[in-house]
C-alpha atoms as a PDB file:
ATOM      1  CA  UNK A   1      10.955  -5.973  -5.433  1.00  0.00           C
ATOM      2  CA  UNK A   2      10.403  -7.828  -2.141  1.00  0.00           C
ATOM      3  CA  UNK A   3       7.592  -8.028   0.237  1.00  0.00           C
ATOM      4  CA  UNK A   4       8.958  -7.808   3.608  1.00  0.00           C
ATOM      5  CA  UNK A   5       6.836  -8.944   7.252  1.00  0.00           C
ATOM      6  CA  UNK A   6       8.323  -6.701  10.616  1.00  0.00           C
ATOM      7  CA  UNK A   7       6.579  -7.405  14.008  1.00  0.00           C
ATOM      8  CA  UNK A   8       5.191  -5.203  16.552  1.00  0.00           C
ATOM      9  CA  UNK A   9       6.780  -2.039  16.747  1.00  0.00           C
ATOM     10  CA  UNK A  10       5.344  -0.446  19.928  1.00  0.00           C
ATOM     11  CA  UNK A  11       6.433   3.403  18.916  1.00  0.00           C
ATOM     12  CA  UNK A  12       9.818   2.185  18.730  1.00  0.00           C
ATOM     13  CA  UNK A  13      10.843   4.169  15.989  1.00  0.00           C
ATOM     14  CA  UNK A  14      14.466   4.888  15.697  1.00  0.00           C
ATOM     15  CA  UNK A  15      14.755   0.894  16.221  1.00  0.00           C
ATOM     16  CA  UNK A  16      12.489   0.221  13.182  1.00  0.00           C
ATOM     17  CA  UNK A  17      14.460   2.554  11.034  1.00  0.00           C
ATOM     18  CA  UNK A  18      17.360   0.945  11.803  1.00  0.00           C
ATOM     19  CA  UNK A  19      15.627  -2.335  10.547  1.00  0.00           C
ATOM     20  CA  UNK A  20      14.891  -0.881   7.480  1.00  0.00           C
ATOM     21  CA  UNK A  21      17.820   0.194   6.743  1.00  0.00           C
ATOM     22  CA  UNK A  22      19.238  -3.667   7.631  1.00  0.00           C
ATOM     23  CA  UNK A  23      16.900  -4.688   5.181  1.00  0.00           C
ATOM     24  CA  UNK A  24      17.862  -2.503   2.593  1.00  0.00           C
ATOM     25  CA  UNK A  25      13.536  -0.837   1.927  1.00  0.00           C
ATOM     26  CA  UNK A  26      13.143   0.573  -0.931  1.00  0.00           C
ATOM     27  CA  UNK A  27       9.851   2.320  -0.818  1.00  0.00           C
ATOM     28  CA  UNK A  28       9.985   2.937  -4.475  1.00  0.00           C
ATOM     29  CA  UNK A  29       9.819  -0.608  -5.029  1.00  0.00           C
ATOM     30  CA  UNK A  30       9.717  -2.998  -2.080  1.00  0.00           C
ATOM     31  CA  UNK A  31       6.422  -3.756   0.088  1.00  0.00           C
ATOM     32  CA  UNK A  32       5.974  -3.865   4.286  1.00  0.00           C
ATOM     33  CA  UNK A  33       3.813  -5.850   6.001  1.00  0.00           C
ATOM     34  CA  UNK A  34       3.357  -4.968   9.649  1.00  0.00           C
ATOM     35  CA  UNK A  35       1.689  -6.895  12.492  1.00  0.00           C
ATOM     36  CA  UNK A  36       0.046  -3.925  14.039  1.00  0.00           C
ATOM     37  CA  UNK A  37       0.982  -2.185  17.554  1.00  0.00           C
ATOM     38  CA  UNK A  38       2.643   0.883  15.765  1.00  0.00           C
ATOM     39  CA  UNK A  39       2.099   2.469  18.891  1.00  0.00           C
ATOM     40  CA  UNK A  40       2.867   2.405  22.654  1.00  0.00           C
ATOM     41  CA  UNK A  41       5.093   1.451  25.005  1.00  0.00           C
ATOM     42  CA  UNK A  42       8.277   2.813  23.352  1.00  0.00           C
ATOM     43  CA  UNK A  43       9.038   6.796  23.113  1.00  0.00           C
ATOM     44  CA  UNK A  44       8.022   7.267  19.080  1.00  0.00           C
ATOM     45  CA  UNK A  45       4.618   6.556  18.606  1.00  0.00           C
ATOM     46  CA  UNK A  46       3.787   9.720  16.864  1.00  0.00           C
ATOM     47  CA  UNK A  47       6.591   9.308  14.660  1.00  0.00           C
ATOM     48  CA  UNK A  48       5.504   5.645  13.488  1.00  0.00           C
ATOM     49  CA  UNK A  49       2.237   6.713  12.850  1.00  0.00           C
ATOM     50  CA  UNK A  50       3.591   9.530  10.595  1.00  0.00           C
ATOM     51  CA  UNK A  51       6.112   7.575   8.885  1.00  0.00           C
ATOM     52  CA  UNK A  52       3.383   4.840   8.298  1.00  0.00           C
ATOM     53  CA  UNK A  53       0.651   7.190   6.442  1.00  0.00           C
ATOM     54  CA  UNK A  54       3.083   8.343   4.420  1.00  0.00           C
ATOM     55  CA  UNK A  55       4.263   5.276   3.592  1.00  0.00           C
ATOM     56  CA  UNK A  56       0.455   4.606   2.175  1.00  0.00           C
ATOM     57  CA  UNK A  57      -0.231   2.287  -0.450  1.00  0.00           C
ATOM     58  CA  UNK A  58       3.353   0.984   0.324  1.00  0.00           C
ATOM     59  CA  UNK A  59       2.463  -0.614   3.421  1.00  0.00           C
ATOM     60  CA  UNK A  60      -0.044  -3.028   4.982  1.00  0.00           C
ATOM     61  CA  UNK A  61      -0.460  -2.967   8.600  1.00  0.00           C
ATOM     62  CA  UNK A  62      -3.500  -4.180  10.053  1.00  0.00           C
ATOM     63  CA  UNK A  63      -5.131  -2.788  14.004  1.00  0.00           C
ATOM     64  CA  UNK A  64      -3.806  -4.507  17.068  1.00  0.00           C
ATOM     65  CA  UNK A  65      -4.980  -4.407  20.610  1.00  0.00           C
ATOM     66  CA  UNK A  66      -2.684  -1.472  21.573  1.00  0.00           C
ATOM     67  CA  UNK A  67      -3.767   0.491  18.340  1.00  0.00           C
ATOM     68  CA  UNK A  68      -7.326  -0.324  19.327  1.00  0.00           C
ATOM     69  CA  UNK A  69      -6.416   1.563  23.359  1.00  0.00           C
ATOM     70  CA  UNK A  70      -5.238   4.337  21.597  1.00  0.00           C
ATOM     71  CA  UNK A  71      -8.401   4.934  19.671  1.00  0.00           C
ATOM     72  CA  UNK A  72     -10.529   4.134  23.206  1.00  0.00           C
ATOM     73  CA  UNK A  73      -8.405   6.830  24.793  1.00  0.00           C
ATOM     74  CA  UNK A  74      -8.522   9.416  21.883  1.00  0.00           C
ATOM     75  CA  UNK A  75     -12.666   8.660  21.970  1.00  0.00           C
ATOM     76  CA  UNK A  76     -13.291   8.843  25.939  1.00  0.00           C
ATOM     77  CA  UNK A  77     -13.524   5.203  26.012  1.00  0.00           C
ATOM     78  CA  UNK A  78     -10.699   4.249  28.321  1.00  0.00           C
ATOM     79  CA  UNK A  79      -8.232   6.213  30.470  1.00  0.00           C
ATOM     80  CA  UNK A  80      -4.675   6.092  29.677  1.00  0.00           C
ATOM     81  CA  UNK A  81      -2.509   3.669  31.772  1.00  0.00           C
ATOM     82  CA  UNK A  82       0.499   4.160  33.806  1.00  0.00           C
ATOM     83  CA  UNK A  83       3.079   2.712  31.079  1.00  0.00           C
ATOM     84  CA  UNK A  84       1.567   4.388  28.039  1.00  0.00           C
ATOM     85  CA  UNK A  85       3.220   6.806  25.905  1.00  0.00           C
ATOM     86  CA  UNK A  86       0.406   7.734  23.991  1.00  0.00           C
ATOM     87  CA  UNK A  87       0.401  12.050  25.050  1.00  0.00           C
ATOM     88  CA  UNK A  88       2.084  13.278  22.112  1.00  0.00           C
ATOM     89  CA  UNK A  89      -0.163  11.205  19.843  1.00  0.00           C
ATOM     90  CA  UNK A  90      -3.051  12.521  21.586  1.00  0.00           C
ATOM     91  CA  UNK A  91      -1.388  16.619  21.890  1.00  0.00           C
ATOM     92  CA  UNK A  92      -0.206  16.356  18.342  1.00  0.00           C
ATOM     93  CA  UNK A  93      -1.656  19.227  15.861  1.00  0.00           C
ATOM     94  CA  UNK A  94      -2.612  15.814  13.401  1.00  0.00           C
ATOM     95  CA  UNK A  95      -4.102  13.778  15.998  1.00  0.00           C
ATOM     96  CA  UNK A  96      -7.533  13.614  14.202  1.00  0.00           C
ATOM     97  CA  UNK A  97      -5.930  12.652  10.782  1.00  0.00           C
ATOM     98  CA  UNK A  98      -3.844  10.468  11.892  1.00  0.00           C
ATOM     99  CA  UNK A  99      -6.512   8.561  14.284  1.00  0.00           C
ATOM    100  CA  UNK A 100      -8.327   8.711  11.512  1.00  0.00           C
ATOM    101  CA  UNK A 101      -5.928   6.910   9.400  1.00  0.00           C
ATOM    102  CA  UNK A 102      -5.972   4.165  11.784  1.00  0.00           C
ATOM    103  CA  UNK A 103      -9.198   3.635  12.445  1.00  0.00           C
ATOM    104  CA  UNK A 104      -9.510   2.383   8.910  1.00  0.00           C
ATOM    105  CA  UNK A 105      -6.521  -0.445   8.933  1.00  0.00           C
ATOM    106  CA  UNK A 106      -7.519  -3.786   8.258  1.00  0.00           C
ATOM    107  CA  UNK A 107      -7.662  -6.265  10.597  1.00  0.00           C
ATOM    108  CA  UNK A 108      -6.941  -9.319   8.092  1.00  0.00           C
ATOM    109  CA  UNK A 109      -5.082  -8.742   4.648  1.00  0.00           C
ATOM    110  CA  UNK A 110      -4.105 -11.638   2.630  1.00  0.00           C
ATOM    111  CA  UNK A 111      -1.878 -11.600  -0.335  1.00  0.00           C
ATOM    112  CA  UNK A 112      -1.698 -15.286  -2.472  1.00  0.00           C
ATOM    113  CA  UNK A 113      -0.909 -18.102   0.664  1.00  0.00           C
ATOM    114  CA  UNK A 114      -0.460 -15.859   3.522  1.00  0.00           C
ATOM    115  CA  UNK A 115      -2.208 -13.604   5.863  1.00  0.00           C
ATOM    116  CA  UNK A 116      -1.878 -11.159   8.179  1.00  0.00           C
ATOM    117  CA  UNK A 117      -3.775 -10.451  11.329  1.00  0.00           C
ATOM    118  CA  UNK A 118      -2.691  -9.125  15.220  1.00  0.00           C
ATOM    119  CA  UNK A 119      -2.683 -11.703  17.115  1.00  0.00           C
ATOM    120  CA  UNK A 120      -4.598 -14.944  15.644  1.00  0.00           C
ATOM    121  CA  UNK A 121      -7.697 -17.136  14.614  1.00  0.00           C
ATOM    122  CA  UNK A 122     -10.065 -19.096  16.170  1.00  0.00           C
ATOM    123  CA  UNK A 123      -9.735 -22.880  15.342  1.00  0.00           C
ATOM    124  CA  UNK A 124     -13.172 -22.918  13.329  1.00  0.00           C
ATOM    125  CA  UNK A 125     -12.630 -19.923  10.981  1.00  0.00           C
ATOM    126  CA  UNK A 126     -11.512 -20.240   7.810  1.00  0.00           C
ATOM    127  CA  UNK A 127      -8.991 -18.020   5.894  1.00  0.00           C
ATOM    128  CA  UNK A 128     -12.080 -16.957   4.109  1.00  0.00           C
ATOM    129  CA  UNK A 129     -14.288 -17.076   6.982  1.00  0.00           C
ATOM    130  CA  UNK A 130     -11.640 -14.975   9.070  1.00  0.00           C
ATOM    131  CA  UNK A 131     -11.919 -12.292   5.617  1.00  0.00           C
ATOM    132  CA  UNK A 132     -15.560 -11.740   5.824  1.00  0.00           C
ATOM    133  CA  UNK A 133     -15.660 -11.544   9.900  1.00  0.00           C
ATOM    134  CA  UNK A 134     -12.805  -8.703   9.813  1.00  0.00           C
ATOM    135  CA  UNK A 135     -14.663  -6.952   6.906  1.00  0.00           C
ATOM    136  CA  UNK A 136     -18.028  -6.784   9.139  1.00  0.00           C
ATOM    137  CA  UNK A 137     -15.679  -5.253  11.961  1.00  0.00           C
ATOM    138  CA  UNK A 138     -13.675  -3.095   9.985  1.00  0.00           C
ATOM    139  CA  UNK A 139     -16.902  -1.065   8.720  1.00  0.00           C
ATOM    140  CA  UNK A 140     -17.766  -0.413  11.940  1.00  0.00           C
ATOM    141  CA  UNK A 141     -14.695   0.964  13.336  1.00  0.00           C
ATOM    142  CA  UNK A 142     -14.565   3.134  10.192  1.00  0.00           C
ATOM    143  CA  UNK A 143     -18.605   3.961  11.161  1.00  0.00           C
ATOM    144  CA  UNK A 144     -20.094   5.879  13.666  1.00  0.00           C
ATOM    145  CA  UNK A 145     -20.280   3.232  16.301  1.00  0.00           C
ATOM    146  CA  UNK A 146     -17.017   2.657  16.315  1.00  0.00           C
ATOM    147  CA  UNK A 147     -16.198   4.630  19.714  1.00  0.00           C
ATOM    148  CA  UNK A 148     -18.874   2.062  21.222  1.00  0.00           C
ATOM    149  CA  UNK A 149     -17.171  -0.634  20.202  1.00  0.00           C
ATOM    150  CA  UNK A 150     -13.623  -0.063  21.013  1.00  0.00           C
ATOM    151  CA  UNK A 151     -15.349   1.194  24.393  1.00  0.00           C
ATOM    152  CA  UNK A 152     -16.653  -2.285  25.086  1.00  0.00           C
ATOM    153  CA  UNK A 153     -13.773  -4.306  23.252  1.00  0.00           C
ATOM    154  CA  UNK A 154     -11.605  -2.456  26.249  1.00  0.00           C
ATOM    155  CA  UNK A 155     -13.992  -3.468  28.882  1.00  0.00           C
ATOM    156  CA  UNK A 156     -13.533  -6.885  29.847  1.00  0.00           C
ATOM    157  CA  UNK A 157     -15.869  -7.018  33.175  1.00  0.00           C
ATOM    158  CA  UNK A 158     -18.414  -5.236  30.790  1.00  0.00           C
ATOM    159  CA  UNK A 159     -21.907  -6.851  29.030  1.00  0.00           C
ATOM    160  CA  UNK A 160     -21.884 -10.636  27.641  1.00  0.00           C
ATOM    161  CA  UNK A 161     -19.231 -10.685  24.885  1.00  0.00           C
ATOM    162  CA  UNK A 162     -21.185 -11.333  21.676  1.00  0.00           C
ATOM    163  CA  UNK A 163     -19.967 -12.416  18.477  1.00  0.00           C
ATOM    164  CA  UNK A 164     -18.097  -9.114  17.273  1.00  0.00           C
ATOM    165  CA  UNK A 165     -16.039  -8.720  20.661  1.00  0.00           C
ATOM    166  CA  UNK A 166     -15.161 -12.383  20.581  1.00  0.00           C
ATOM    167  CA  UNK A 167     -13.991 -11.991  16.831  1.00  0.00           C
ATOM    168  CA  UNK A 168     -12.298  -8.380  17.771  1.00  0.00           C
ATOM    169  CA  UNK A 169     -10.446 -10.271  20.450  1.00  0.00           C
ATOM    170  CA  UNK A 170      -9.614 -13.157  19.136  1.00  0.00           C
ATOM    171  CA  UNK A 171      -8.000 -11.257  15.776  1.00  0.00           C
ATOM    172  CA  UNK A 172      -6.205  -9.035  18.073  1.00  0.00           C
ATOM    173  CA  UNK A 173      -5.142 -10.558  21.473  1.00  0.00           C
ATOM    174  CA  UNK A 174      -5.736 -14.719  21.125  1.00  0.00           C
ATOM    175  CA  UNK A 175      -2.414 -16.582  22.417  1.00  0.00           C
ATOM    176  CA  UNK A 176      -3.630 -19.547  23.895  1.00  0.00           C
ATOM    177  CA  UNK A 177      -6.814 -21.773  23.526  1.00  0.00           C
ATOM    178  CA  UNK A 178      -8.287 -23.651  26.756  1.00  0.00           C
ATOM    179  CA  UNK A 179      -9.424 -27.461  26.039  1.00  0.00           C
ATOM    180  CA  UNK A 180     -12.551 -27.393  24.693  1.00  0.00           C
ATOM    181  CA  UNK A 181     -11.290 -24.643  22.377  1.00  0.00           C
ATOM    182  CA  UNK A 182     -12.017 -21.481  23.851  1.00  0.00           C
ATOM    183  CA  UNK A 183      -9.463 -18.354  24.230  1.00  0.00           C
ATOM    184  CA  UNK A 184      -7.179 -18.493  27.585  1.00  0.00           C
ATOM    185  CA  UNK A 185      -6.987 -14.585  28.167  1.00  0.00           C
ATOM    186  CA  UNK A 186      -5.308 -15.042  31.382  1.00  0.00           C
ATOM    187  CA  UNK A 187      -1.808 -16.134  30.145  1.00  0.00           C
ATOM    188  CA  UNK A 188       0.858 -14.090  27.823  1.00  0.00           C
ATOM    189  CA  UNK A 189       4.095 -16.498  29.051  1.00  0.00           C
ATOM    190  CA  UNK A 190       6.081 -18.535  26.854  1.00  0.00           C
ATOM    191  CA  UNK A 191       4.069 -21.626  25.499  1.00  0.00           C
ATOM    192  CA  UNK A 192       5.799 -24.141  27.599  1.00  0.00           C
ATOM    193  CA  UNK A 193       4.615 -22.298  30.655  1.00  0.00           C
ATOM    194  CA  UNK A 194       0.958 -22.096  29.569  1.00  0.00           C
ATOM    195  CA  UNK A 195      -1.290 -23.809  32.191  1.00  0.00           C
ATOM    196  CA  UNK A 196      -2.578 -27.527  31.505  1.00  0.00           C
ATOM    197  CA  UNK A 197      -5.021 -28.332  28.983  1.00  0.00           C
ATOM    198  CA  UNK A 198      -3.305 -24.918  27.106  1.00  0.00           C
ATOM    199  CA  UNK A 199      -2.100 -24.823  23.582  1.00  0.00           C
ATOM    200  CA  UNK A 200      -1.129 -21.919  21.460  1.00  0.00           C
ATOM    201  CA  UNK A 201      -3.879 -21.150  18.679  1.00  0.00           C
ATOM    202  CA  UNK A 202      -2.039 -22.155  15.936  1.00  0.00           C
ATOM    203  CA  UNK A 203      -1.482 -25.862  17.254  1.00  0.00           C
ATOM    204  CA  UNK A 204      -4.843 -26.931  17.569  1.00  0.00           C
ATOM    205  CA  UNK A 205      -5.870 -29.977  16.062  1.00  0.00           C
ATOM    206  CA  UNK A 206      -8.353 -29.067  14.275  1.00  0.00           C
ATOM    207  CA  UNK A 207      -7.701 -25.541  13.170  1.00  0.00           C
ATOM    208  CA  UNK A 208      -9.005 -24.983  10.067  1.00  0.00           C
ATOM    209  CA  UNK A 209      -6.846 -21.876   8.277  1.00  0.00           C
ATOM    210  CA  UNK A 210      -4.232 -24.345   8.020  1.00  0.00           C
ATOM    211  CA  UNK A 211      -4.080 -23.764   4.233  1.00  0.00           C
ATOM    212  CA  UNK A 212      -2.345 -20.508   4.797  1.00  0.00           C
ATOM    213  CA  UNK A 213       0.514 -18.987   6.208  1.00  0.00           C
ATOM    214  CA  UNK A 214      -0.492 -16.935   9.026  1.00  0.00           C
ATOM    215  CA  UNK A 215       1.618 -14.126   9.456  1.00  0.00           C
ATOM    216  CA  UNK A 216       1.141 -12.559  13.146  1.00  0.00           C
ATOM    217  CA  UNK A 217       2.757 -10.744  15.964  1.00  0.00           C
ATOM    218  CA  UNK A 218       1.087  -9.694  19.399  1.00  0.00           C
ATOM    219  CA  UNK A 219       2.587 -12.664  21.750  1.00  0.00           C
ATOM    220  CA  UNK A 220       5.998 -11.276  22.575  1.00  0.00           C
ATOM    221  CA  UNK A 221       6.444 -14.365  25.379  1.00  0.00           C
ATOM    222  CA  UNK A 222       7.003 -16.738  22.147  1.00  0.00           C
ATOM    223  CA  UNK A 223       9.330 -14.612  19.689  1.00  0.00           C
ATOM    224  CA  UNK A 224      10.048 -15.323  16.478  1.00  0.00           C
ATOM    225  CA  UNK A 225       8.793 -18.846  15.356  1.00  0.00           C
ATOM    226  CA  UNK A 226       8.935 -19.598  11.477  1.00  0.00           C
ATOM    227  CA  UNK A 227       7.362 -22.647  10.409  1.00  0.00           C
ATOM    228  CA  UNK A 228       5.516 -23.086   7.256  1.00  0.00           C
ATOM    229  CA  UNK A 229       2.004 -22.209   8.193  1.00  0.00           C
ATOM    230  CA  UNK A 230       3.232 -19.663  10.779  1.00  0.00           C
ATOM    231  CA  UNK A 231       5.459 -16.581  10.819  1.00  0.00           C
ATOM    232  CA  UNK A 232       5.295 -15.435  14.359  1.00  0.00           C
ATOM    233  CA  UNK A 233       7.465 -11.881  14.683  1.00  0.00           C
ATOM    234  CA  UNK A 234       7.047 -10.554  18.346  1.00  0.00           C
ATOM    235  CA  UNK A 235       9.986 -10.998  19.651  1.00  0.00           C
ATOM    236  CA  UNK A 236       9.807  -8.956  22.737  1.00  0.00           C
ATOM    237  CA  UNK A 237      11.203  -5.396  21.076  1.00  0.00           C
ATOM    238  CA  UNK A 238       8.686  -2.911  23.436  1.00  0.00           C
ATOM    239  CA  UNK A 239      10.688  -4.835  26.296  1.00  0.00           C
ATOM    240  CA  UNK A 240      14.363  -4.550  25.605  1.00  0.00           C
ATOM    241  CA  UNK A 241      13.875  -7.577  22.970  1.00  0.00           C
ATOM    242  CA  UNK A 242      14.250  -7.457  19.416  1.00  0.00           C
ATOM    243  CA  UNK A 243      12.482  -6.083  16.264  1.00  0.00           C
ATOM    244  CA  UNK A 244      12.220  -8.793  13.536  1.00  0.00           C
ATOM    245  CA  UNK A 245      11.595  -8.947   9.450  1.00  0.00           C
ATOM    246  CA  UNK A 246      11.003 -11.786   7.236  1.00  0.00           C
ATOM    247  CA  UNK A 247      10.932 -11.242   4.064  1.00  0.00           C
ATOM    248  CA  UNK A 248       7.943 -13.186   2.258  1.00  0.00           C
ATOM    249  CA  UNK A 249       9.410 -14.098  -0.529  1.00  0.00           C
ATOM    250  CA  UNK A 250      12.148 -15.855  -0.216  1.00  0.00           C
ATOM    251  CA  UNK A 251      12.492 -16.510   3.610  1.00  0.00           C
ATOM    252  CA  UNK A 252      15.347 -14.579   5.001  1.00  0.00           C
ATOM    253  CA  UNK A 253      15.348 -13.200   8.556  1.00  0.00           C
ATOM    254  CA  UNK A 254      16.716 -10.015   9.819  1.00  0.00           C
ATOM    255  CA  UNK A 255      16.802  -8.836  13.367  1.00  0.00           C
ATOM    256  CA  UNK A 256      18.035  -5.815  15.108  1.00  0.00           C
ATOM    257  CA  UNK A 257      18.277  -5.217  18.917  1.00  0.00           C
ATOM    258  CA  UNK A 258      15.921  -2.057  20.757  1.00  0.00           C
ATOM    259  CA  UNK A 259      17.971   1.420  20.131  1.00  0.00           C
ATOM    260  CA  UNK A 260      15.331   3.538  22.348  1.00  0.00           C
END
């Protein structure tokens, strides 16, 4: 049994079963942890969210900002962009199952020392702290506001951003924190290119989830970084990059380049 980590996906399906396969999944046995973004950008988004209901209690993937657009668009919330490939989601016959499905992913899991969000935490939160926030977010995207607030999360010239849209954010699209501490929204470049006063989230000096090993995808710009209180696993597959897997347990890294 083995408890693997793969990184963003982006509907790139026949590249993420040829991971699996590298890997060696068992489904009968093994476990997946996935970094969220099953879907967009790459031509199988349908068929990632298909293969990843199935996969049920096999699989932990929690919601990330693209996952999030899709639900806007399904819910009248946001108008699909030029480089989405989110139509046969949105034609299929199962479209309201499977949105449904996804509405209800986590947006932190934690097994033992490591957890798994999108894209990061905010220097003051906890582990813990980080737990209860998602849980307060996650029963609202399973509620009936949710439409409401995907429909705000996606507009950023909208209302004052209030405590649930910074958290929402933050879990799903923080890279970079400005110097008094504050999310940097306006960069997605590799680290050493981040404007001054810049550092990545998980540098700051007084971050306090440093007791646990964040596992997180979302900033394809800084690929795969493995460190022990980080496992970073975007490395740039929805753009010609690679799809990447650690495996949790014991360390080992598997890669495999974009067959779309």
């Amino acid at each position: 049994m083995a408890t693997w980590a793969i990184g963003d996906v982006h509907g790139c399906f026949r590249t993420l079963r040829k991971l699996l396969k590298r890997i060696g999944f068992d489904s009968s046995v093994d476990r997946l942890w996935m970094t969220g973004d099953l879907v967009n950008r790459g031509p199988g988004s349908l068929e990632t969210l298909e293969w990843a209901q199935e996969l049920d209690e096999r699989l932990t993937v929690v919601l990330g900002n693209h996952d999030l657009h899709l639900l806007a668009v399904a819910w009248g919330m946001a108008t699909e962009r030029s480089r989405d490939t989110l139509k046969e989601v949105l034609k299929s016959k199962r479209r309201d199952e499977l949105l449904d499905w996804l509405r209800r992913r986590p947006l932190v899991a934690r097994q033992d020392s490591h957890l798994l969000v999108h894209a990061g935490l905010l220097p003051e939160w906890t582990a813990k702290g980080a737990e209860r926030i998602a849980r307060v977010l996650e029963d609202q995207l399973a509620g009936e506001g949710a439409a409401l607030l995907v429909g705000a999360y996606r507009d950023k010239g909208g209302e004052a951003e209030g405590f649930e849209l910074r958290s929402l954010r933050a879990l799903t699209m923080l890279r970079t924190l400005d110097g008094s501490g504050q999310p940097y929204r306006d960069f997605s470049g590799p680290p050493e290119e981040a404007p001054e006063g810049c550092i990545p989230w998980f540098d700051h000096a007084e971050r306090r989830s440093g007791d646990v090993r964040v596992v997180c995808g979302h900033w394809a710009a800084l690929g795969l970084r493995v460190r022990p209180d980080l496992v970073a696993l975007d490395s740039g597959c929805a753009w010609g990059g690679r799809l990447s897997a650690v495996c949790l347990d014991d360390g080992r890294i598997e890669q495999v380049s974009n067959s779309e």
